[in-house]
Protein backbone atom coordinates (compact mmCIF):
# COMPACT_ATOMS: atom_id res chain seq x y z
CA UNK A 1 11.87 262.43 37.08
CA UNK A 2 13.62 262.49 40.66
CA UNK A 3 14.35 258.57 40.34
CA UNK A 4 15.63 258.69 36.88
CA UNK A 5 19.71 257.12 36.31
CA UNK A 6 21.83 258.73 34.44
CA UNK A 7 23.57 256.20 32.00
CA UNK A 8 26.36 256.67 29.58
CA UNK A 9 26.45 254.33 26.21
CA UNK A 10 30.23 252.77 26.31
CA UNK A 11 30.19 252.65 22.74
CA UNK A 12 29.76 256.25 22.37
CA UNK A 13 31.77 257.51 25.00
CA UNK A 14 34.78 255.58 22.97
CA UNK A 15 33.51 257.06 19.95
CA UNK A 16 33.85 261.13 21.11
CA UNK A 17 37.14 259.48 23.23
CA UNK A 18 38.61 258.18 19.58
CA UNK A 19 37.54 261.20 17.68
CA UNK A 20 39.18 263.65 19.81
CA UNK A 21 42.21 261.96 19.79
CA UNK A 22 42.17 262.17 16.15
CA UNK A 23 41.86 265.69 16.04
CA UNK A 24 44.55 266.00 18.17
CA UNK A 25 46.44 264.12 16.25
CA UNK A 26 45.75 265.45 12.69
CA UNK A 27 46.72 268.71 14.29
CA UNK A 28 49.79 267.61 15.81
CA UNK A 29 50.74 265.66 12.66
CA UNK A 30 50.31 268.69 10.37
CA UNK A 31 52.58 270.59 12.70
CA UNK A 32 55.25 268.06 12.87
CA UNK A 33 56.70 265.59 10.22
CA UNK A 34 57.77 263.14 12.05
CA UNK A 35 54.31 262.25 13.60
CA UNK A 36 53.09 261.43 10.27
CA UNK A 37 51.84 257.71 9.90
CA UNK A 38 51.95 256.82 13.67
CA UNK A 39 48.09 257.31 14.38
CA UNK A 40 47.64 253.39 15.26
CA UNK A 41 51.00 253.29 16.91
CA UNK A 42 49.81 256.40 19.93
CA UNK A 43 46.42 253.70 20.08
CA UNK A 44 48.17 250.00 20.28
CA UNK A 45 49.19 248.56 24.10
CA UNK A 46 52.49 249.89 24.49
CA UNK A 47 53.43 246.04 25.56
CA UNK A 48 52.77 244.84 21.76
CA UNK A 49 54.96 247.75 20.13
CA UNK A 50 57.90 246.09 18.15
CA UNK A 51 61.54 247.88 18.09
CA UNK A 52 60.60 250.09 15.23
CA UNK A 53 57.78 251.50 16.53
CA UNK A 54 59.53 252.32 19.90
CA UNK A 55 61.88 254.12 18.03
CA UNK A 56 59.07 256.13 15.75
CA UNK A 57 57.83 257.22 19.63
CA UNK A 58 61.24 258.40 20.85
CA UNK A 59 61.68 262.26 21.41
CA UNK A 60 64.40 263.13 18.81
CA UNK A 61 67.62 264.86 20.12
């Protein structure tokens, strides 16, 4: 089919997008404590975080 268009599905290119980056970050958390419980944090609009979820993002010294 020489005329044929290619077309990608948004909702499933946000579904393999979302489910990679929970991979990653099962993996990450396993590896590292203080990840743990900041899944939807890494996802929200960094504009809407509040104070204590800047703070759960901050590299620790």
């Amino acid at each position: 089919m020489p005329q044929a268009q290619l077309v990608f599905d948004r909702f499933y290119v946000m579904k393999i997008i979302n489910e990679a980056v929970d991979k990653v970050h099962r993996n990450d958390a396993r590896q590292n404590e203080t990840l743990k419980k900041t899944r939807y944090i890494w996802l929200k609009n960094p504009q809407n975080l509040t104070a204590k979820q800047c703070k759960k993002l901050e590299p620790e010294k």
